[in-house]
C-alpha atoms as a PDB file:
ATOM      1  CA  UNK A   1      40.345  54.373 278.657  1.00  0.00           C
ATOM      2  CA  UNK A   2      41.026  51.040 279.084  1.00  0.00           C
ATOM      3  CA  UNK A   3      41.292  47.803 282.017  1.00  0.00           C
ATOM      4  CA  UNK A   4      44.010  46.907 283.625  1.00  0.00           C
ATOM      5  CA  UNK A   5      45.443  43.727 285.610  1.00  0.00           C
ATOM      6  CA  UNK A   6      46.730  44.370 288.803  1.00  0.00           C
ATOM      7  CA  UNK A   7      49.094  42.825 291.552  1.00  0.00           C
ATOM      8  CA  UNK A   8      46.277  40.002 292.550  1.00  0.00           C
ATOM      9  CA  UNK A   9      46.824  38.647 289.073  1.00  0.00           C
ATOM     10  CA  UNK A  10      50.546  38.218 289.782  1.00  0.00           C
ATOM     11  CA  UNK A  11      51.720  34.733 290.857  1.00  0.00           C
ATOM     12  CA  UNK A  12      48.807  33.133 290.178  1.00  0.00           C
ATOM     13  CA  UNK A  13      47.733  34.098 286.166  1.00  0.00           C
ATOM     14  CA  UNK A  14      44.439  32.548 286.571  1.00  0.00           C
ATOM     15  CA  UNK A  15      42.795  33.290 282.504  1.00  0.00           C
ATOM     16  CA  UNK A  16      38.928  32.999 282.971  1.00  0.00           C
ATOM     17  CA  UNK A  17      39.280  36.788 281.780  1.00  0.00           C
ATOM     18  CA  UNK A  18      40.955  35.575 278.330  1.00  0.00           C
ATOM     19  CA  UNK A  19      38.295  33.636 276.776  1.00  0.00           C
ATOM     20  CA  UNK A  20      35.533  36.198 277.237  1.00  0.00           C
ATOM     21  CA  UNK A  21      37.279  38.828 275.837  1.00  0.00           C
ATOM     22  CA  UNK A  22      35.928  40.009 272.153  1.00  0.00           C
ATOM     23  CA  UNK A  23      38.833  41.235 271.028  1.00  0.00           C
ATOM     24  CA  UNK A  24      41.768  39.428 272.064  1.00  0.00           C
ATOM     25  CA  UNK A  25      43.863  42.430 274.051  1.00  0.00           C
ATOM     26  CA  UNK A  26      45.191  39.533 276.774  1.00  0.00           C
ATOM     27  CA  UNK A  27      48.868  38.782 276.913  1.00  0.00           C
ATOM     28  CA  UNK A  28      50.811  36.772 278.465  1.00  0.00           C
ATOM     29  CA  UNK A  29      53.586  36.964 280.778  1.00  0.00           C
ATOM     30  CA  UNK A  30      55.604  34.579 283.159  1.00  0.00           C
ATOM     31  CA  UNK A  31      53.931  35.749 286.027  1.00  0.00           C
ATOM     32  CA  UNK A  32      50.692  37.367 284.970  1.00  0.00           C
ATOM     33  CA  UNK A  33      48.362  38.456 282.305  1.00  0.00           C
ATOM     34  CA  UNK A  34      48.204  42.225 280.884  1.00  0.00           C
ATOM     35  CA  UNK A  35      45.790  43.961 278.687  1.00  0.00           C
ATOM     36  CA  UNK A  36      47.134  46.112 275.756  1.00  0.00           C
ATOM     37  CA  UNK A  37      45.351  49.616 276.964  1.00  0.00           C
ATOM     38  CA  UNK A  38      44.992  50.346 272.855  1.00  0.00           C
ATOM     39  CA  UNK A  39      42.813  47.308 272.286  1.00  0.00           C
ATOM     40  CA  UNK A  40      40.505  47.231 275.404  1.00  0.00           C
ATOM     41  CA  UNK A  41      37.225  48.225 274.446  1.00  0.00           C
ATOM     42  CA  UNK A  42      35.810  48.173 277.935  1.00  0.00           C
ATOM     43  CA  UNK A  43      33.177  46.003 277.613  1.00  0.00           C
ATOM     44  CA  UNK A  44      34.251  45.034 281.246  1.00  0.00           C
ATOM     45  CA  UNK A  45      33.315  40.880 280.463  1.00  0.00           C
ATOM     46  CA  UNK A  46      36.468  40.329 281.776  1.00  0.00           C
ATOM     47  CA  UNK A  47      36.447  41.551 285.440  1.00  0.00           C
ATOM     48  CA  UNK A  48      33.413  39.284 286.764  1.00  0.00           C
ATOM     49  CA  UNK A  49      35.304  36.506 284.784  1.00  0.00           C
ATOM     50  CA  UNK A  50      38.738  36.725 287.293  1.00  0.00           C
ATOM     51  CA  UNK A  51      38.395  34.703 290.357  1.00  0.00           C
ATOM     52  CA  UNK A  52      40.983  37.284 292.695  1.00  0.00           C
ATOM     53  CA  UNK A  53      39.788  40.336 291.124  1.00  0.00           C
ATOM     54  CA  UNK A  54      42.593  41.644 289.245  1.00  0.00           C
ATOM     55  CA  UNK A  55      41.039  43.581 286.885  1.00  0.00           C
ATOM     56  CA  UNK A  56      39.816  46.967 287.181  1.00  0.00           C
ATOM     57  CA  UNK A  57      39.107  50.464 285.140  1.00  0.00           C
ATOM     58  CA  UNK A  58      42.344  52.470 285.014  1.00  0.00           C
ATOM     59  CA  UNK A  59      40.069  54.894 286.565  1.00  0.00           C
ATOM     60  CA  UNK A  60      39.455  52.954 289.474  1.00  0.00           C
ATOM     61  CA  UNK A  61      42.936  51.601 290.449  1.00  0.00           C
ATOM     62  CA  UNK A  62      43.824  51.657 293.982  1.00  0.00           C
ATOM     63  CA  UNK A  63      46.743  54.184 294.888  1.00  0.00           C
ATOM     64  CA  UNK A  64      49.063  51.169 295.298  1.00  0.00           C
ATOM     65  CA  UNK A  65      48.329  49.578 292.471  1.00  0.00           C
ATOM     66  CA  UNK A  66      48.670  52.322 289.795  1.00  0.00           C
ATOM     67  CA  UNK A  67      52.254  51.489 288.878  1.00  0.00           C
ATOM     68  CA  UNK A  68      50.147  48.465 287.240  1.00  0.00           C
ATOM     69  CA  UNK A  69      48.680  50.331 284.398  1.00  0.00           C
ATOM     70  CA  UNK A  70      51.798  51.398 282.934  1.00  0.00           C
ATOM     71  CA  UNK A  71      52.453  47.961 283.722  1.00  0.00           C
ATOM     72  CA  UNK A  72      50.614  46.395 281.695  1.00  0.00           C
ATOM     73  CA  UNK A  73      50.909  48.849 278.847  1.00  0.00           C
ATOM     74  CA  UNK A  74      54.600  48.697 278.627  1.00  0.00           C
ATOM     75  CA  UNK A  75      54.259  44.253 278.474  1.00  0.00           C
ATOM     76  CA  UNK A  76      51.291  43.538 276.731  1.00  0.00           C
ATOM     77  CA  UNK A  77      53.633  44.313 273.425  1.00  0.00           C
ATOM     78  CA  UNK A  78      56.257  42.397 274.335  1.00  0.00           C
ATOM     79  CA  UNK A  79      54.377  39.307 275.228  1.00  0.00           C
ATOM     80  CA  UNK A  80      52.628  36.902 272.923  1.00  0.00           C
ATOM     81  CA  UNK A  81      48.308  37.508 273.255  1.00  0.00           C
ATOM     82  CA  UNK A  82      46.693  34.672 274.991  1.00  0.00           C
ATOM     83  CA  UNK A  83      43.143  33.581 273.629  1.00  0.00           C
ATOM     84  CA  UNK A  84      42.414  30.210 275.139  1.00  0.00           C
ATOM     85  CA  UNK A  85      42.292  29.132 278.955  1.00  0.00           C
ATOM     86  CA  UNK A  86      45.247  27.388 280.560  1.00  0.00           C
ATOM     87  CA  UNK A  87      45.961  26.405 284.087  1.00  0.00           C
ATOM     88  CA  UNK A  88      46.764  28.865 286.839  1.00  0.00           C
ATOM     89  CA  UNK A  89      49.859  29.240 288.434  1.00  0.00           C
ATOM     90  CA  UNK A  90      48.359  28.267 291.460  1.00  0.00           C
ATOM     91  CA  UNK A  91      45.878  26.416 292.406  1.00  0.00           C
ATOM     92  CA  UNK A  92      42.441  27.086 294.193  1.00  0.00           C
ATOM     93  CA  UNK A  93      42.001  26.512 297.887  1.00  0.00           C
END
C-alpha cells in the first residue's frame, strides 16, 4: 500500500510533503509532485505536511480522484525525485 498525490496538488506543487519524507519517494513533475507507490513506506509524515491536502492512502481516494494513483505510479519513474523544498506554483492567499 502506498500514498498518493491527488488533483489538489496539481497547479500548485506546493513540497512541504518532500522534506519530511524518510525515504525520498517524491518526484517531480511540471505540474505536480507524485510518490513512487514502491518506495512509500506509509509513515503518513507527509499528509499533515501539504497545505491543500493532496495526499491521501490509496485506500482512501475519493471516486474522482482514483485515476491519480495510477497517476502517480506511472510518473514518479519518469521524473527526477525531489528532496529539498522549492517554491509553489502558486502562491498562498
Amino acid at each position: 500500500m502506498a500514498h498518493v498525490v491527488a488533483e489538489p496538488c496539481f497547479g500548485c506543487k506546493y513540497t512541504d510533503c518532500v522534506v519530511v519524507c524518510p525515504v525520498e519517494c517524491f518526484y517531480e513533475g511540471e505540474q505536480m509532485v507524485y510518490i513512487h507507490p514502491d518506495e512509500c513506506i506509509d509513515c503518513e509524515a507527509c499528509v499533515p505536511e501539504c497545505p491543500v491536502e493532496a495526499i491521501f492512502h490509496e485506500d482512501n481516494l475519493a471516486e474522482a480522484w482514483l485515476p491519480y494513483k495510477e497517476l502517480n505510479a506511472e510518473m514518479a519513474p519518469q521524473c527526477p525525485v525531489i528532496k529539498e523544498k522549492k517554491d509553489p506554483l502558486v502562491k498562498p492567499e
